[in-house]
C-alpha atoms as a PDB file:
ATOM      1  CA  UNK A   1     144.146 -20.444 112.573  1.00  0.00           C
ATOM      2  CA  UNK A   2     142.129 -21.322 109.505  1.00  0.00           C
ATOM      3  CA  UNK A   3     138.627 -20.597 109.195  1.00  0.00           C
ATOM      4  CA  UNK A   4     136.014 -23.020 108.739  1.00  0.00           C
ATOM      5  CA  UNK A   5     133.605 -23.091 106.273  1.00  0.00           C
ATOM      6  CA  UNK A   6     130.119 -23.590 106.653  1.00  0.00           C
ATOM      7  CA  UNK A   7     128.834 -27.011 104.681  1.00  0.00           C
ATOM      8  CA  UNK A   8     125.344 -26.441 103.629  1.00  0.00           C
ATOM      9  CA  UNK A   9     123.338 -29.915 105.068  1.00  0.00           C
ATOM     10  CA  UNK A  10     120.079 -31.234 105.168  1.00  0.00           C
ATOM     11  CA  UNK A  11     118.167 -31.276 108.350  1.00  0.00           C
ATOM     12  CA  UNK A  12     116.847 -33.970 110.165  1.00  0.00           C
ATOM     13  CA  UNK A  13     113.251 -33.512 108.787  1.00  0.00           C
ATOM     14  CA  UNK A  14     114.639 -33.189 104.982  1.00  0.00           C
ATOM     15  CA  UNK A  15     116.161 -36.636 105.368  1.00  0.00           C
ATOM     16  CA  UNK A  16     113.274 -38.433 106.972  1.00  0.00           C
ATOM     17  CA  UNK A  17     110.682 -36.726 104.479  1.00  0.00           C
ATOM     18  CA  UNK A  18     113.039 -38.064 101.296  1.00  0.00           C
ATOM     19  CA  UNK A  19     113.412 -41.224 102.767  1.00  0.00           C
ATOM     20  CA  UNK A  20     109.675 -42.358 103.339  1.00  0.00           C
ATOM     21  CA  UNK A  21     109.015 -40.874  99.993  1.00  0.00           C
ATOM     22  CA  UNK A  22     111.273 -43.214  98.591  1.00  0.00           C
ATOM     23  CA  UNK A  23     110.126 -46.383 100.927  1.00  0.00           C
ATOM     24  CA  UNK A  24     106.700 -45.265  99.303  1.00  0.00           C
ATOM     25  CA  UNK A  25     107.902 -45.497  95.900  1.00  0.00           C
ATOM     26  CA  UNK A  26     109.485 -48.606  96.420  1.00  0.00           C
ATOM     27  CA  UNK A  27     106.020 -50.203  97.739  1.00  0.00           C
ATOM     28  CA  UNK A  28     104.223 -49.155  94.959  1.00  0.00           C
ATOM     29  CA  UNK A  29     106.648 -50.552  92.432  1.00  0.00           C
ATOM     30  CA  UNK A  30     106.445 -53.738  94.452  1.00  0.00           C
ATOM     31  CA  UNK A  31     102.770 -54.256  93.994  1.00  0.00           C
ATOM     32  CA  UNK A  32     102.370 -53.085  90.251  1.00  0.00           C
ATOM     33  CA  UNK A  33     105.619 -56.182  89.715  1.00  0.00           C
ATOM     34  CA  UNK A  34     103.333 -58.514  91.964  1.00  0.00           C
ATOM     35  CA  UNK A  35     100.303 -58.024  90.045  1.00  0.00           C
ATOM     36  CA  UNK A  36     102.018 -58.125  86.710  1.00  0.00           C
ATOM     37  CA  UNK A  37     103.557 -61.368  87.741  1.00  0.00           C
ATOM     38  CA  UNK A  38     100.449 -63.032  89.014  1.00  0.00           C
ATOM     39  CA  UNK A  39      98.973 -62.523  85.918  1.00  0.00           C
ATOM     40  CA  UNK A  40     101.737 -63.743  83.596  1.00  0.00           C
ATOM     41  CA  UNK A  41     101.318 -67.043  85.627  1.00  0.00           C
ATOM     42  CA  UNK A  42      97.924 -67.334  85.469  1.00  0.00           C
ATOM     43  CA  UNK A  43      97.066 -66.694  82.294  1.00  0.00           C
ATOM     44  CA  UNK A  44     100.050 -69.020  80.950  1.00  0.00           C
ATOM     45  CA  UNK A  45      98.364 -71.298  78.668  1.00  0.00           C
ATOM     46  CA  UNK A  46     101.684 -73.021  77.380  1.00  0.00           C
ATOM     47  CA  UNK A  47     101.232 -76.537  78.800  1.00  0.00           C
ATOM     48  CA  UNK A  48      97.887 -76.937  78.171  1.00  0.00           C
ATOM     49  CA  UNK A  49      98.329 -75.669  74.424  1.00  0.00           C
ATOM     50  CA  UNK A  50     100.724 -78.570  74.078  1.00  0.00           C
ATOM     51  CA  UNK A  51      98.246 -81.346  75.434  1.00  0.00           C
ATOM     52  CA  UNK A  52      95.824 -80.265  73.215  1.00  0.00           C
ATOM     53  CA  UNK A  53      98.339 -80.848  70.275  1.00  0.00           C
ATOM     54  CA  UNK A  54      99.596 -83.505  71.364  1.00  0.00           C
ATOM     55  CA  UNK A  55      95.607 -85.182  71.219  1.00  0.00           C
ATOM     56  CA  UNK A  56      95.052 -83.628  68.752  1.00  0.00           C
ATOM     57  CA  UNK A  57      98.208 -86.066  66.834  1.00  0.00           C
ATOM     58  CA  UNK A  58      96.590 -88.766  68.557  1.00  0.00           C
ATOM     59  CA  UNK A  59      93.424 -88.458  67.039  1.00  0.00           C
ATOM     60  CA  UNK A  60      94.888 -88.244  63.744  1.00  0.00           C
ATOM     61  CA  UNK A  61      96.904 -91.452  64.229  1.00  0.00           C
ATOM     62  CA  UNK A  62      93.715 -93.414  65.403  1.00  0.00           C
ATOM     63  CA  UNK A  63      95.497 -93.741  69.151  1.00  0.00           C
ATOM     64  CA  UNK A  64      92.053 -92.489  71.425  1.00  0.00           C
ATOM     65  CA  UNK A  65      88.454 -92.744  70.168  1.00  0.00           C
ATOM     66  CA  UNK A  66      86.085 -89.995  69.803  1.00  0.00           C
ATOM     67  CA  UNK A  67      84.359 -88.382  72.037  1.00  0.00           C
ATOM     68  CA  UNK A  68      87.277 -88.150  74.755  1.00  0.00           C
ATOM     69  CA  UNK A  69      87.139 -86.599  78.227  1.00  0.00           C
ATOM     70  CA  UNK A  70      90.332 -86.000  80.489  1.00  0.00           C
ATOM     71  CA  UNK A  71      91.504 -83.839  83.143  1.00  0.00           C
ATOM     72  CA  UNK A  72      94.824 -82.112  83.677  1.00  0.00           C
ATOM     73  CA  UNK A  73      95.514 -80.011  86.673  1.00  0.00           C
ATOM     74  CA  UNK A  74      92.655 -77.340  86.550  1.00  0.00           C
ATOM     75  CA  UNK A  75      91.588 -78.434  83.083  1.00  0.00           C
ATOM     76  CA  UNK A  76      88.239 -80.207  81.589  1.00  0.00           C
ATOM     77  CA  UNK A  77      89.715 -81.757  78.116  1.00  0.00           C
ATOM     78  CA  UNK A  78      86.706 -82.764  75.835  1.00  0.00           C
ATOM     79  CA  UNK A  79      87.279 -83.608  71.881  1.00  0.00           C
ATOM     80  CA  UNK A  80      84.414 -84.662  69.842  1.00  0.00           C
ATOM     81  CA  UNK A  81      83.438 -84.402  65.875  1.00  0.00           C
ATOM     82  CA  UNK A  82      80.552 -83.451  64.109  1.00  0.00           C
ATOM     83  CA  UNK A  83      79.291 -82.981  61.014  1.00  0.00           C
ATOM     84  CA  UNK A  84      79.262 -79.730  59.212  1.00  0.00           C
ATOM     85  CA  UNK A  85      78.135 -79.623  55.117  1.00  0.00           C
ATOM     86  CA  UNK A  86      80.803 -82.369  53.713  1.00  0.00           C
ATOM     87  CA  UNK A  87      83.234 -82.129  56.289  1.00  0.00           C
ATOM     88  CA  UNK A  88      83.748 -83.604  59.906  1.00  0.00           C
ATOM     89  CA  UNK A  89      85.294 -81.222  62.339  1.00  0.00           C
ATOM     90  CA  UNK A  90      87.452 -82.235  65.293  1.00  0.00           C
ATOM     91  CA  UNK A  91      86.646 -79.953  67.949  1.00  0.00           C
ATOM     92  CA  UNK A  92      89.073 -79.816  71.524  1.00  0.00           C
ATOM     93  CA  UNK A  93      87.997 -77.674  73.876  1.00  0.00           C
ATOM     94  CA  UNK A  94      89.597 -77.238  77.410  1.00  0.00           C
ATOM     95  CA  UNK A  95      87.956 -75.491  80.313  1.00  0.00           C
ATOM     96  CA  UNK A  96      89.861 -74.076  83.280  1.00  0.00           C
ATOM     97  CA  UNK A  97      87.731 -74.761  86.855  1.00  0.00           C
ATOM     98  CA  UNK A  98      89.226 -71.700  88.442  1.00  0.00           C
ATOM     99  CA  UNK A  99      89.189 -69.078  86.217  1.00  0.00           C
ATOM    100  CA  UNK A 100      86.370 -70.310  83.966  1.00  0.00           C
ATOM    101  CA  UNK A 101      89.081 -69.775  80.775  1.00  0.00           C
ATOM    102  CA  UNK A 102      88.044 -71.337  77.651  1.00  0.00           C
ATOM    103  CA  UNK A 103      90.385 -73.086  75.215  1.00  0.00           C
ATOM    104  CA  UNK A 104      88.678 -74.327  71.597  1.00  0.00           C
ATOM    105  CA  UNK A 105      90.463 -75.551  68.682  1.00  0.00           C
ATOM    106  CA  UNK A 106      88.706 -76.641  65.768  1.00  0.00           C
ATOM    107  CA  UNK A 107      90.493 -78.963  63.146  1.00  0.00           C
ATOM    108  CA  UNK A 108      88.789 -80.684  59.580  1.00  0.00           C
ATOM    109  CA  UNK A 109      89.101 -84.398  59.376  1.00  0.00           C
ATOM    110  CA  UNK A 110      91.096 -85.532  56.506  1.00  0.00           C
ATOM    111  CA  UNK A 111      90.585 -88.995  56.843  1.00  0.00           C
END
């Protein structure tokens, strides 16, 4: 009859010890991707960016009048001018309500 090796094994307490270890790890790399995700999304300017440029054409082209106030989603869209020396400056600035974020852009009239 043939002898039988002994297989070396890990116990019952090895395995459950490894495993919430690596449930552990798992959790914590599930709330550092949450986080980092939240923030992408909220501090994604993108569509806002374009509104302002897209006003910002408008004004050029004589399509709104000056001083202009709009909303869009969670953003306050004001553009005025003023004077400064010999130039008139075009100034859009967009305010989020939530997360108090500020968005100015400052252009010189041509005209």
């Amino acid at each position: 009859m043939a002898i039988l090796k002994k297989i070396k094994g890990s116990t019952l307490m090895e395995t459950l010890v490894a495993t919430v270890l690596i449930i552990i790890i798992f959790m914590v790399a599930s709330i550092i991707l949450n986080n980092i995700f939240s923030n992408s999304i909220n501090s994604n300017t993108d569509a806002i960016n374009t509104h302002l440029t897209e006003l910002h054409y408008l004004e050029i082209n004589n399509k709104i009048e000056l001083p202009y106030k709009e909303s869009l989603g969670d953003w306050n869209i004001t553009i005025d001018s003023f004077k400064d020396n010999l130039n008139t400056i075009i100034e859009l600035e967009a305010n989020n309500i939530k997360t108090n974020k500020t968005i100015l852009k400052q252009y010189i009239d041509t005209k």
